[in-house]
C-alpha atoms as a PDB file:
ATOM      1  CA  UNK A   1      27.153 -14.502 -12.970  1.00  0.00           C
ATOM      2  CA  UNK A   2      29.362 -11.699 -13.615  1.00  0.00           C
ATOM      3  CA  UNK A   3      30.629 -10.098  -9.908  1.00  0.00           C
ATOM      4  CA  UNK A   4      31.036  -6.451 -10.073  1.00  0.00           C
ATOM      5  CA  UNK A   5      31.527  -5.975  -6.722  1.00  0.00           C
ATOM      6  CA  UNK A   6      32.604  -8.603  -3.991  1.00  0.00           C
ATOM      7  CA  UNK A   7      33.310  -7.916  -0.428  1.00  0.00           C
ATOM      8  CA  UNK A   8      34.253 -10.875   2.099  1.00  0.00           C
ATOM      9  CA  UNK A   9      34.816 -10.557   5.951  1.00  0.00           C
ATOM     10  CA  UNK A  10      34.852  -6.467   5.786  1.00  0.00           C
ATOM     11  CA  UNK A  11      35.396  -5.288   9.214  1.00  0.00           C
ATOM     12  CA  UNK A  12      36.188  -1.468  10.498  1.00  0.00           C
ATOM     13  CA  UNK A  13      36.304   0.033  13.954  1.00  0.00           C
ATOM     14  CA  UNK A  14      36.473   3.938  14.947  1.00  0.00           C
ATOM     15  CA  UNK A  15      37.937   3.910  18.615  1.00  0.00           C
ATOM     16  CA  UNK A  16      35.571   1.545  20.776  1.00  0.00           C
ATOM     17  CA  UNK A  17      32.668   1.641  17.872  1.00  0.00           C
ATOM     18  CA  UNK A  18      32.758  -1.368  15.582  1.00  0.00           C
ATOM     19  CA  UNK A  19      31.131   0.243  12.161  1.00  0.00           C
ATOM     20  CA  UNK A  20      31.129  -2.974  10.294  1.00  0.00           C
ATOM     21  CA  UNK A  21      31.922  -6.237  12.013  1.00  0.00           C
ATOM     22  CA  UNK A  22      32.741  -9.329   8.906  1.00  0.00           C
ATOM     23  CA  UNK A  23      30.111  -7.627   6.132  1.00  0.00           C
ATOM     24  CA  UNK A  24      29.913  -9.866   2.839  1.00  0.00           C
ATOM     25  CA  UNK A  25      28.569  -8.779  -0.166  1.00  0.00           C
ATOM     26  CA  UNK A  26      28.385  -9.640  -3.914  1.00  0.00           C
ATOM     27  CA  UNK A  27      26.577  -7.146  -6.620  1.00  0.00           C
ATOM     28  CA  UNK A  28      26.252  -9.010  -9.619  1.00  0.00           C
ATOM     29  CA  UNK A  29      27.449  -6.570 -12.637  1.00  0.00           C
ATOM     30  CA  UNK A  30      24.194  -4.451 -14.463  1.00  0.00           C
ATOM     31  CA  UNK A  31      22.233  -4.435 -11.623  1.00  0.00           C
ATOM     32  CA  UNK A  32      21.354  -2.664  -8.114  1.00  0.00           C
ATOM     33  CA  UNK A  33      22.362  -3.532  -5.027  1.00  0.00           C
ATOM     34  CA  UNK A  34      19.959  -1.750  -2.066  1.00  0.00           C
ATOM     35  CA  UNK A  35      22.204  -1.389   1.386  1.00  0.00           C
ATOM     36  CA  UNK A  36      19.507  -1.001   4.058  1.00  0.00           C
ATOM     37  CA  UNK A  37      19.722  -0.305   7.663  1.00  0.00           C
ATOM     38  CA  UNK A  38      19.287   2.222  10.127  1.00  0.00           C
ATOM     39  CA  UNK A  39      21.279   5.815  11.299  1.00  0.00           C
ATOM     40  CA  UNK A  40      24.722   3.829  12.776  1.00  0.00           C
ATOM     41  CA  UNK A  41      24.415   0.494  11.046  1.00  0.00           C
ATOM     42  CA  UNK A  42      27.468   1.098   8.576  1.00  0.00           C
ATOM     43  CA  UNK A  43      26.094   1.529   5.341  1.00  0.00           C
ATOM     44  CA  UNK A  44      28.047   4.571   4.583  1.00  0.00           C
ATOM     45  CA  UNK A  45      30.869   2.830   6.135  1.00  0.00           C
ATOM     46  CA  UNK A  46      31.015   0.372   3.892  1.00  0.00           C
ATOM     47  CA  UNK A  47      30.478   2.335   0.605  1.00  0.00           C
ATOM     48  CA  UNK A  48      33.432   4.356   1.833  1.00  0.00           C
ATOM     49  CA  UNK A  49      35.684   1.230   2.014  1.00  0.00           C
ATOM     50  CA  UNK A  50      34.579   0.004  -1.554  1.00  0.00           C
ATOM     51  CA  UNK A  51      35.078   3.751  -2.707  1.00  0.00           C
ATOM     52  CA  UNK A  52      38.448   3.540  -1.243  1.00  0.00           C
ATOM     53  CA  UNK A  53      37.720   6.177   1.111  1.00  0.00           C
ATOM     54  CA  UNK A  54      38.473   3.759   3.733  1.00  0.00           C
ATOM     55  CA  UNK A  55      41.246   1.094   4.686  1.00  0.00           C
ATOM     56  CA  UNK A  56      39.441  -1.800   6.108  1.00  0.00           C
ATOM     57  CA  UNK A  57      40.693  -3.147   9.337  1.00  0.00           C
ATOM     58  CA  UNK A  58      39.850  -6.797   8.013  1.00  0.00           C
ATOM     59  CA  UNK A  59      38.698  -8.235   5.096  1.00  0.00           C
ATOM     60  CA  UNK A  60      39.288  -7.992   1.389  1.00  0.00           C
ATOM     61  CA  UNK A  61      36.875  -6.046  -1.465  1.00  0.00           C
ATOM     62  CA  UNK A  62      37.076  -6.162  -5.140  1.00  0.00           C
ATOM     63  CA  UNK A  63      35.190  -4.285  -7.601  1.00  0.00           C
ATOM     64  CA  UNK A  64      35.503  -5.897 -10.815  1.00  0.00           C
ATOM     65  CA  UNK A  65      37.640  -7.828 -10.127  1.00  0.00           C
ATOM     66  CA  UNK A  66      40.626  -4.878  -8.819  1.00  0.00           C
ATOM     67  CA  UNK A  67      41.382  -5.329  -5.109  1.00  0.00           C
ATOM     68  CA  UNK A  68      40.046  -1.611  -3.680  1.00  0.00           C
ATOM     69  CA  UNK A  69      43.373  -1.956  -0.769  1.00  0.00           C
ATOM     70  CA  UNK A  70      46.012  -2.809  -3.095  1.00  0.00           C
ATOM     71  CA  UNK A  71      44.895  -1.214  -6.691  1.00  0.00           C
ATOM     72  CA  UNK A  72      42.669   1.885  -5.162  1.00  0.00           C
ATOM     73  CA  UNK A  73      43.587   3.764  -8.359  1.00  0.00           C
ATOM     74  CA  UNK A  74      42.479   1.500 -10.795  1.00  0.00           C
ATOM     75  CA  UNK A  75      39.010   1.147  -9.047  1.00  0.00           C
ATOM     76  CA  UNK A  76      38.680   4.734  -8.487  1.00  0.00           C
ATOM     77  CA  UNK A  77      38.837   4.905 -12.463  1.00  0.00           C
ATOM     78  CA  UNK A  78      36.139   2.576 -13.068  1.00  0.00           C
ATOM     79  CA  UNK A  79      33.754   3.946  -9.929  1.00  0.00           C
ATOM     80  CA  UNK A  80      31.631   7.247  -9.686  1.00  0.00           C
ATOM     81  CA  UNK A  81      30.440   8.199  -6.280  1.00  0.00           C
ATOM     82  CA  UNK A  82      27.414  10.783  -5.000  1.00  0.00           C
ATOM     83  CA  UNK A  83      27.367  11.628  -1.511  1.00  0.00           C
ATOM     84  CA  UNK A  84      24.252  12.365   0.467  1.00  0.00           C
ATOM     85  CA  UNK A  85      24.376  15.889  -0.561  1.00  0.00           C
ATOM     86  CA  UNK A  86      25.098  17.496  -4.107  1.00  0.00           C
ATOM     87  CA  UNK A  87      28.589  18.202  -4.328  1.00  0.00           C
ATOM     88  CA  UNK A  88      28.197  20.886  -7.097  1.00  0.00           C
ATOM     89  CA  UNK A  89      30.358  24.429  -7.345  1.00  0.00           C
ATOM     90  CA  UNK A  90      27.517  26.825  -6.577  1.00  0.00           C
ATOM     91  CA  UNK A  91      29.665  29.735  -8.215  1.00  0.00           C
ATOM     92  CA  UNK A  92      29.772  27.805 -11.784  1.00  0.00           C
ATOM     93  CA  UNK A  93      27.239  26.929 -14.434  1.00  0.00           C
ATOM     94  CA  UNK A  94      25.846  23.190 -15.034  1.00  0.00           C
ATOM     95  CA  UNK A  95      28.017  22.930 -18.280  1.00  0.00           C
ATOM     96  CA  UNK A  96      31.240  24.202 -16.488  1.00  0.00           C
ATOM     97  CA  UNK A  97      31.001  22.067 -13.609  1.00  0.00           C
ATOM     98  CA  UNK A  98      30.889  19.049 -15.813  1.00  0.00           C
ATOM     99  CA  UNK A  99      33.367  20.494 -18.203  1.00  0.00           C
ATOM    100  CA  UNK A 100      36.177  20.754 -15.510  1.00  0.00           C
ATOM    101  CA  UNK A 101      35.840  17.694 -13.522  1.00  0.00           C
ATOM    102  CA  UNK A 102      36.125  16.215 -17.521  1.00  0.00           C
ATOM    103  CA  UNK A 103      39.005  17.995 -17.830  1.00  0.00           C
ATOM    104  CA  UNK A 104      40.284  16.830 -14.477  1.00  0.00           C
ATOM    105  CA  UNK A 105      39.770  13.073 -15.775  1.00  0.00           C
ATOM    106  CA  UNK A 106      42.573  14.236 -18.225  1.00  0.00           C
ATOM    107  CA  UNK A 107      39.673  14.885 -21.552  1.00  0.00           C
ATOM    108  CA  UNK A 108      40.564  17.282 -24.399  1.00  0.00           C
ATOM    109  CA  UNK A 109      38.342  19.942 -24.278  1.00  0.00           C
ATOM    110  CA  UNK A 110      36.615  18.690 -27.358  1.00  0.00           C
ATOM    111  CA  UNK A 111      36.094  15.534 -25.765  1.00  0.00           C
ATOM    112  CA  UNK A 112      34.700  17.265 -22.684  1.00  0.00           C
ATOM    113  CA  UNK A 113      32.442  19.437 -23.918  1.00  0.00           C
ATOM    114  CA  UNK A 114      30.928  16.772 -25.910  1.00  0.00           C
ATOM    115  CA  UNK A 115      30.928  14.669 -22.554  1.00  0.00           C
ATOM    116  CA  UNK A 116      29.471  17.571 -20.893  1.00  0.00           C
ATOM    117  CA  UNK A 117      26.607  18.359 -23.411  1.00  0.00           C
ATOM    118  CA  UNK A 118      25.714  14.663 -23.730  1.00  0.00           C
ATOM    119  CA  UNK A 119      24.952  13.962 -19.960  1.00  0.00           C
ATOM    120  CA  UNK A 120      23.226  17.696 -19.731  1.00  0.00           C
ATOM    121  CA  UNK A 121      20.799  16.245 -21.973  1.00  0.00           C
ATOM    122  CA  UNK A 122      20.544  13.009 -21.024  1.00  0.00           C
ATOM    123  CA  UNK A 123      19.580  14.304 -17.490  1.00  0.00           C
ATOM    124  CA  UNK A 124      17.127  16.774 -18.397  1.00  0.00           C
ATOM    125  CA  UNK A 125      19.253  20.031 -18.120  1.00  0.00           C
ATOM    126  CA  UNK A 126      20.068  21.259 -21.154  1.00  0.00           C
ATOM    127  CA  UNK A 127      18.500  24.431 -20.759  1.00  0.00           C
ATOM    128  CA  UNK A 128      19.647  25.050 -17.342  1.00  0.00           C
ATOM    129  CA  UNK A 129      23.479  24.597 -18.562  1.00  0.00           C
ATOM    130  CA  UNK A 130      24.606  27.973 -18.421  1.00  0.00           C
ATOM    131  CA  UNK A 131      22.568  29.011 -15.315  1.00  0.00           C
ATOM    132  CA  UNK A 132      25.173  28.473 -12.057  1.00  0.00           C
ATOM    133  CA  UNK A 133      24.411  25.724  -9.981  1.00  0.00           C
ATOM    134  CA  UNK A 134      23.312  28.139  -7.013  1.00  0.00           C
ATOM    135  CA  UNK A 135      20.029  29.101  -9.347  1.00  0.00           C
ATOM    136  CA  UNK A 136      19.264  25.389  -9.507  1.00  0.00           C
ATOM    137  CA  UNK A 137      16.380  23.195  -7.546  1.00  0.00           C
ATOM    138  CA  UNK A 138      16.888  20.709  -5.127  1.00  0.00           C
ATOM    139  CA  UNK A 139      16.653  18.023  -7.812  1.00  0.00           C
ATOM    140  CA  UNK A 140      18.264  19.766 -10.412  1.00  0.00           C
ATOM    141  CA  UNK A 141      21.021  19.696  -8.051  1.00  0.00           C
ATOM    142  CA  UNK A 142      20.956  16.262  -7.677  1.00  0.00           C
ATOM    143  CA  UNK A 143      20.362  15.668 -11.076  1.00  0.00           C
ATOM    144  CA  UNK A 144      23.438  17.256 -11.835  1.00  0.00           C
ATOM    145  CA  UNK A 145      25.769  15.654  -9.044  1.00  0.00           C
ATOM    146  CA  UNK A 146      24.693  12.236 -10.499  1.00  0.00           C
ATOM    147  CA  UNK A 147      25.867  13.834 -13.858  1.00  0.00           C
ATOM    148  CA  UNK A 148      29.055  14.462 -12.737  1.00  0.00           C
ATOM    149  CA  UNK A 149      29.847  11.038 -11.241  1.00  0.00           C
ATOM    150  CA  UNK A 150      29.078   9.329 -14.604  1.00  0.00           C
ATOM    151  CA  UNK A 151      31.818  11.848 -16.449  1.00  0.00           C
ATOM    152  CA  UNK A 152      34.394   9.086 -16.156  1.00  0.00           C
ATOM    153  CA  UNK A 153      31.639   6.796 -17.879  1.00  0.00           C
ATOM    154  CA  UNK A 154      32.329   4.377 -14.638  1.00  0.00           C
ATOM    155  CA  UNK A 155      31.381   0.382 -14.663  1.00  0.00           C
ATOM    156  CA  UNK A 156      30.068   1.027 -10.627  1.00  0.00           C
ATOM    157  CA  UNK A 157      28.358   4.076  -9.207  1.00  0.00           C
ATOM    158  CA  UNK A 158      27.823   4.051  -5.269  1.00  0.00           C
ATOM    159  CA  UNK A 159      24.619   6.189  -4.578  1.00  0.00           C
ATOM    160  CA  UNK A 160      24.323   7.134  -0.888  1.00  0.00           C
ATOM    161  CA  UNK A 161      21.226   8.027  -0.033  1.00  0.00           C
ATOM    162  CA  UNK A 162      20.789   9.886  -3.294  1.00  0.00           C
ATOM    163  CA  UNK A 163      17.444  11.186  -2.705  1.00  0.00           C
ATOM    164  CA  UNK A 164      17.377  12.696   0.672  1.00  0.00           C
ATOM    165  CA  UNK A 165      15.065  15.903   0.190  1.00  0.00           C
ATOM    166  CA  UNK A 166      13.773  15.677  -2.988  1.00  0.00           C
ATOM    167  CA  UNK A 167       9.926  16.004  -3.356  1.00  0.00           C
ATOM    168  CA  UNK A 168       8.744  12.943  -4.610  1.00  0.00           C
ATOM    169  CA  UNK A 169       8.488  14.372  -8.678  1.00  0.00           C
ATOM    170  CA  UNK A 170      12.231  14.622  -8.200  1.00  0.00           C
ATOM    171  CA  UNK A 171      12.848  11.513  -6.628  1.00  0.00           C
ATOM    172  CA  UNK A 172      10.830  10.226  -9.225  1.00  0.00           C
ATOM    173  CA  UNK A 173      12.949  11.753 -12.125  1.00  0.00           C
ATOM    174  CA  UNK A 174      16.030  10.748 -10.387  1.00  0.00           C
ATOM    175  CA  UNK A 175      14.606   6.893  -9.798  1.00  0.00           C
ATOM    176  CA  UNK A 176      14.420   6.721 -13.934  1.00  0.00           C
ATOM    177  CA  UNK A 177      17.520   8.500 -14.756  1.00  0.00           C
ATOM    178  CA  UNK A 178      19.055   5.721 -11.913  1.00  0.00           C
ATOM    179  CA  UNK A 179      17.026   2.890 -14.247  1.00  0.00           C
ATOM    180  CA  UNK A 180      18.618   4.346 -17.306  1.00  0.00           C
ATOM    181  CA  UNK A 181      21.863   4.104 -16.499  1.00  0.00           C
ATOM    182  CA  UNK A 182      21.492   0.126 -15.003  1.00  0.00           C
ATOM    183  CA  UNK A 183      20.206  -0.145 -19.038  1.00  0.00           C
ATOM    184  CA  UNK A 184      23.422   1.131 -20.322  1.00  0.00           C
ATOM    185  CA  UNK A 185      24.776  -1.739 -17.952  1.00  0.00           C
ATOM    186  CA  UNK A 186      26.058   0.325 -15.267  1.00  0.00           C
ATOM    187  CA  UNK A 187      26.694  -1.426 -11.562  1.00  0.00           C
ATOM    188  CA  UNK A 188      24.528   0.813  -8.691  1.00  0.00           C
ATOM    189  CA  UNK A 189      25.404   0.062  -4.961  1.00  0.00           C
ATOM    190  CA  UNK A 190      22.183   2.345  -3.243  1.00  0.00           C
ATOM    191  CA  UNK A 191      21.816   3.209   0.671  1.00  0.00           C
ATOM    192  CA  UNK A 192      18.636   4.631   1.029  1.00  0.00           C
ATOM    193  CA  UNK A 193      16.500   5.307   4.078  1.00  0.00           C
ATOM    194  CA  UNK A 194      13.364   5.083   1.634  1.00  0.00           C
ATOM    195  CA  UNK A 195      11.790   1.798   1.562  1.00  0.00           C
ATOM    196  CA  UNK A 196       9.948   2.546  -1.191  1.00  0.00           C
ATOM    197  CA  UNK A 197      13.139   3.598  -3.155  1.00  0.00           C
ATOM    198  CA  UNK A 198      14.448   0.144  -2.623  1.00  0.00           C
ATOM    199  CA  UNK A 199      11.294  -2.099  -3.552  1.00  0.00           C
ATOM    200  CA  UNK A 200      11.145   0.267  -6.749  1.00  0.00           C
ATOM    201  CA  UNK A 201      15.168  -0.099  -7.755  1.00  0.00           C
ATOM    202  CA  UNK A 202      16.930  -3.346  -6.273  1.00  0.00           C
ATOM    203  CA  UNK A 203      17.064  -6.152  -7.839  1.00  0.00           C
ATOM    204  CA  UNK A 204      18.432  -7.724  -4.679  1.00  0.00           C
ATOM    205  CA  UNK A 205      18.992  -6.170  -0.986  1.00  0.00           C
ATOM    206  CA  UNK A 206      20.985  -6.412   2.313  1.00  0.00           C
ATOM    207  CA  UNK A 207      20.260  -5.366   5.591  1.00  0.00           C
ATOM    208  CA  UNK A 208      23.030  -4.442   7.909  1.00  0.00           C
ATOM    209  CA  UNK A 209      22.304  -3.249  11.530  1.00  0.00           C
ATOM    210  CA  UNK A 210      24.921  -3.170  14.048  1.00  0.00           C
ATOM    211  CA  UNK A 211      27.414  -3.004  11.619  1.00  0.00           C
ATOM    212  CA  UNK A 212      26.242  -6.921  10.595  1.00  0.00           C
ATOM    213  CA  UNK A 213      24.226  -8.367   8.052  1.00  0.00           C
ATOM    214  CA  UNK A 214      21.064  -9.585   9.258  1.00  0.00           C
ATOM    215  CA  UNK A 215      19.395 -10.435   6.045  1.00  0.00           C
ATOM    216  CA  UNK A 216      19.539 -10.371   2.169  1.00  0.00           C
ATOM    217  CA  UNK A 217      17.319 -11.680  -0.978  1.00  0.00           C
ATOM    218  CA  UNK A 218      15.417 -10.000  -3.764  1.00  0.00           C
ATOM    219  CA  UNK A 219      12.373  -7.860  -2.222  1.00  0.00           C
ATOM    220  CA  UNK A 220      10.011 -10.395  -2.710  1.00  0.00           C
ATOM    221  CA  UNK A 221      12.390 -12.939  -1.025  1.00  0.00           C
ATOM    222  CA  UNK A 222      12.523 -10.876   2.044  1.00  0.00           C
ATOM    223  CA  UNK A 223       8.988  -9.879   2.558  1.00  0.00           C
ATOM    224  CA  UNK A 224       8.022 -13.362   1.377  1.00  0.00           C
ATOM    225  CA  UNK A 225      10.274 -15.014   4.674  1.00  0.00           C
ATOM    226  CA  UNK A 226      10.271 -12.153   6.962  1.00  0.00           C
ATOM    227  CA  UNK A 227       6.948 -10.650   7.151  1.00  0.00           C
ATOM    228  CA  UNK A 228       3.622 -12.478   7.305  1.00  0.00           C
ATOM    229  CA  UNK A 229       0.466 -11.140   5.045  1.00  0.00           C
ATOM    230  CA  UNK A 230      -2.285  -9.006   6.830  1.00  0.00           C
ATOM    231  CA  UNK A 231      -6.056  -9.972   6.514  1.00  0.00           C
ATOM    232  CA  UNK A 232      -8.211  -6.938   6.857  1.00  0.00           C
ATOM    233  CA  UNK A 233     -12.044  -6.833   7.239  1.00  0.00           C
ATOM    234  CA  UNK A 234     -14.380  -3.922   7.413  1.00  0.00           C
ATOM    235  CA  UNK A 235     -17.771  -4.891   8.062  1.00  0.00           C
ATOM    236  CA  UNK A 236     -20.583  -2.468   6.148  1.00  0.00           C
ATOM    237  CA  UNK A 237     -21.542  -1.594   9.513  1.00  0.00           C
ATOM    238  CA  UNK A 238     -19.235  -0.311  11.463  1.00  0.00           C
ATOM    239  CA  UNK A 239     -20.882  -1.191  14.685  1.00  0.00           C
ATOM    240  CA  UNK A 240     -20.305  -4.916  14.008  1.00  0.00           C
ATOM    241  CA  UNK A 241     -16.669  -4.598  14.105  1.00  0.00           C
ATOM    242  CA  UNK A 242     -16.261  -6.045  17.436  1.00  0.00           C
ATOM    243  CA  UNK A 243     -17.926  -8.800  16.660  1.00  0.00           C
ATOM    244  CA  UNK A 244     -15.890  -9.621  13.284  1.00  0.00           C
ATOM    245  CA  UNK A 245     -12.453  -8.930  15.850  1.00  0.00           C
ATOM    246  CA  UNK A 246     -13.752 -11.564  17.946  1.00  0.00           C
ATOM    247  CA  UNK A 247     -14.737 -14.227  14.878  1.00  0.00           C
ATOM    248  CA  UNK A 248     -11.211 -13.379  12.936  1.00  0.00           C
ATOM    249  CA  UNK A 249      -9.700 -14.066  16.583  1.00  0.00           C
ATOM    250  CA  UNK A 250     -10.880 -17.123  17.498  1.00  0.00           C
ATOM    251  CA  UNK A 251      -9.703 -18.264  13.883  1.00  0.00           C
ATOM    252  CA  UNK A 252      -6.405 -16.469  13.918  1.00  0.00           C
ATOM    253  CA  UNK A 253      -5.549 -16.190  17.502  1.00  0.00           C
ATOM    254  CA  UNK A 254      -5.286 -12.434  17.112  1.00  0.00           C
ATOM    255  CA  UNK A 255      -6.260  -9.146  16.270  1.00  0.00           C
ATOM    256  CA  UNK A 256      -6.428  -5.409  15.990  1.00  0.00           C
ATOM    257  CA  UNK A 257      -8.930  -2.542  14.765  1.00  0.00           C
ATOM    258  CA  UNK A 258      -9.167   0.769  14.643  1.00  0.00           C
ATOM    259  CA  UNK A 259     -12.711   0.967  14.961  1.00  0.00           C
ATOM    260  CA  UNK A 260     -13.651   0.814  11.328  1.00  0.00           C
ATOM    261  CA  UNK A 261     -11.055  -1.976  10.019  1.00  0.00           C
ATOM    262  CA  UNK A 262     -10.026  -5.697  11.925  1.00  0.00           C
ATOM    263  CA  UNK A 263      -6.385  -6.341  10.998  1.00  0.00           C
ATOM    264  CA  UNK A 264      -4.703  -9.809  11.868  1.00  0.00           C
ATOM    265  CA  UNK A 265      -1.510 -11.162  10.360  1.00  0.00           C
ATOM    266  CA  UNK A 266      -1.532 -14.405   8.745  1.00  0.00           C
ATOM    267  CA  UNK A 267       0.626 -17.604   8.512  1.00  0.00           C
ATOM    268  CA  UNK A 268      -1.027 -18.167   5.251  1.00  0.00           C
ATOM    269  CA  UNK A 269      -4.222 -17.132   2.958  1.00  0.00           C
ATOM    270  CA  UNK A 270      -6.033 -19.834   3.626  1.00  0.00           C
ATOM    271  CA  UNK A 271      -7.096 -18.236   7.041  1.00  0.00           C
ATOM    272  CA  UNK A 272      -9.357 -16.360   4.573  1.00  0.00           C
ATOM    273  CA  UNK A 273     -11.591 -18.586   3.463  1.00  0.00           C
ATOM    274  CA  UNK A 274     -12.130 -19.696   6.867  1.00  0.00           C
ATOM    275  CA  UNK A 275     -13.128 -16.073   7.964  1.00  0.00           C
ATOM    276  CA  UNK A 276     -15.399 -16.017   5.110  1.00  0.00           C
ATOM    277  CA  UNK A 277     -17.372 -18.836   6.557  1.00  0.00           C
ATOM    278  CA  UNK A 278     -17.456 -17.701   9.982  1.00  0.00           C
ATOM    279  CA  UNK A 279     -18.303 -14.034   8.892  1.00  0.00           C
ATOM    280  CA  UNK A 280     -21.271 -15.759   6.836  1.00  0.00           C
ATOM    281  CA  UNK A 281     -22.423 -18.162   9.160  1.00  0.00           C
ATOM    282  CA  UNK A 282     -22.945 -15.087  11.471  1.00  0.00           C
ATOM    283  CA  UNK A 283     -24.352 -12.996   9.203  1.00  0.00           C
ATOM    284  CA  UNK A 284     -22.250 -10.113   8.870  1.00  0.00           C
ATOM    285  CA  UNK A 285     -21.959  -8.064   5.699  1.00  0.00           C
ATOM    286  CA  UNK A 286     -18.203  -6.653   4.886  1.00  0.00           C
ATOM    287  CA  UNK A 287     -17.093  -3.893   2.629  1.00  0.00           C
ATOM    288  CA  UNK A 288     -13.824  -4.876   2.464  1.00  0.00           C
ATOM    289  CA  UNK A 289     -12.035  -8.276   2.808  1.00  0.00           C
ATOM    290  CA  UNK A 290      -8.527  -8.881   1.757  1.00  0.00           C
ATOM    291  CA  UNK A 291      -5.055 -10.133   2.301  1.00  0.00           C
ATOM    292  CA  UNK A 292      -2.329  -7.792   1.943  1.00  0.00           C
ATOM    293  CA  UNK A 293       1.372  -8.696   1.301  1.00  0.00           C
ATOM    294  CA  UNK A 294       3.885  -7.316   3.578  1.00  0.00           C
ATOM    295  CA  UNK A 295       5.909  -4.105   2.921  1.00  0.00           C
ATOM    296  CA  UNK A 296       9.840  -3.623   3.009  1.00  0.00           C
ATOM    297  CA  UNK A 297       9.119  -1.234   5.503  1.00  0.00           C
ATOM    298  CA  UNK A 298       7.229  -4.231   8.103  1.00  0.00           C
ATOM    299  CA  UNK A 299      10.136  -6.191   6.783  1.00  0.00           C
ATOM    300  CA  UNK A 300      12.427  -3.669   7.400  1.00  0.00           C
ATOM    301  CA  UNK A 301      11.387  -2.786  11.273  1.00  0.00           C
ATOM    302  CA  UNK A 302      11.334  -6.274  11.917  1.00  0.00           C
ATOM    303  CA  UNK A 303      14.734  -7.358  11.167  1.00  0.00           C
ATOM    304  CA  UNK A 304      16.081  -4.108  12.619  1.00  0.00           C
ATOM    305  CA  UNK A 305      14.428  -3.264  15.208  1.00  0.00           C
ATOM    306  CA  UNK A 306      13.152  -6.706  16.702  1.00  0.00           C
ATOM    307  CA  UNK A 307      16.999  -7.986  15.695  1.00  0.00           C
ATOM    308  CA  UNK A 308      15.294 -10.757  13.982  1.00  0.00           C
ATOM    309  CA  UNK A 309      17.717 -12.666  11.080  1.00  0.00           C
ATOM    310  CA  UNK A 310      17.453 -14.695   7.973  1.00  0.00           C
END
């Protein structure tokens, strides 16, 4: 394995707050990282420190390989950051927003233009590139923003929380544009407060709370050891759902409904097949009978809210 980024014992304080108290993390190189946890847990913290926004107060970080205290300008050449909100010139067009930050980079203007053009189109905005970025949507916006952080064509891109706002066609453009760019063999670090965004992106997560790391796997890893599958069983008629609560009880221990639907969670599926037989042993007909895996979100309330660990 490859490490594009590597962080080891990264700690940081403001005043009496500890924002991150010994974080480790490694991002294997071509693939995403999701940083989940909730408002204060020092995700953005963190980014900042592998950006080299930050000094850490302890610890050491590398990204590819470039220690991000003691060579911050050689990782700031081979990173692209987006902030939570586009940070686009209103007053200029798409094409000369990408055009000067090229130029910035130290690109002739041939090469910049070309640069500029080429990511325009690649992100859906070539005919938007001489409008100014005031007349632009929401996503458009952040279409462009991510634009601009791949101008330096970086190795690592540190998305925070890259789709705050957008309606979910937007997000959705932005998710493949984000799954394009991990094809080219790009690094992504994502902190997202969107579950969803992270089951659909990461190919491995890690959830800080407190400033800590509490847990970290692939998705299915996490869900798999923190959360525990849901049977749920609507009888055809609804006015036999008390009774099913108290059968899927007495072989689960437990139970909820909402007057239409008995939910229990499950140590394993074969609590099933043992409903089943008590359900037709009674003689109760069910629409619906199934065993549903647990969500990031359960997962992710769990382990951050109940302080649970793995």
């Amino acid at each position: 394995m490859t490490s594009a980024i590597q962080a080891h014992g990264l700690a940081k304080r403001f005043g009496e707050t500890a924002a991150l108290t010994s974080v480790d993390l490694e991002v294997e190189a071509g693939t995403v990282l999701g940083l989940l946890g909730p408002n204060g847990a020092g995700k953005t913290t963190a980014v900042r420190i592998l950006a080299t926004l930050l000094r850490p107060d302890a610890g050491q970080a590398f990204i590819h390989g470039h220690d991000v205290t003691k060579s911050p300008d050689r990782v700031r050449e081979i990173i692209g950051l987006t902030g939570q909100f586009a940070a686009v010139d209103d007053s200029l067009t798409g094409v000369e927003n990408l055009l000067f930050l090229a130029r910035l980079l130290g690109k002739s203007r041939a090469d910049s233009r070309s640069t500029a053009l080429d990511l325009l189109g690649r992100f859906g905005l070539s005919d938007a590139a001489d409008r100014t970025a005031k007349t632009y949507s929401g996503g458009m916006r952040r279409r462009l923003d991510l634009a601009a952080c791949l101008v330096g064509e970086p190795q690592v891109i540190f998305l925070d929380e890259p789709t705050t706002g957008l309606d979910p066609n937007a997000r959705d453009q932005l998710w493949e544009i984000i799954r394009g760019e991990v094809r080219r063999g790009v690094t992504v670090l994502l902190t997202t407060q969107y579950l969803e965004e992270a089951d659909q992106l990461a190919n491995d997560i890690v959830v800080v709370n407190q400033g800590s790391v509490v847990a970290q796997g692939t998705p299915e890893t996490l869900k798999r050891e923190v959360g525990r599958p849901t049977l749920q069983v609507r009888p055809v008629d609804a006015a036999q759902v008390e009774r099913v609560a108290a059968l899927v009880t007495e072989v689960i221990g437990e139970h909820t409904h909402d007057g239409r639907v008995v939910k229990a969670r499950v140590q394993d599926t074969a609590a099933l097949s043992a409903v089943v037989r008590r359900l037709d042993d009674a003689g109760i007909e069910v629409a619906e009978l199934s065993v549903r895996e647990p969500s990031l979100d359960e997962v992710f309330k769990q382990l951050t809210v109940t302080g649970a660990a793995v």
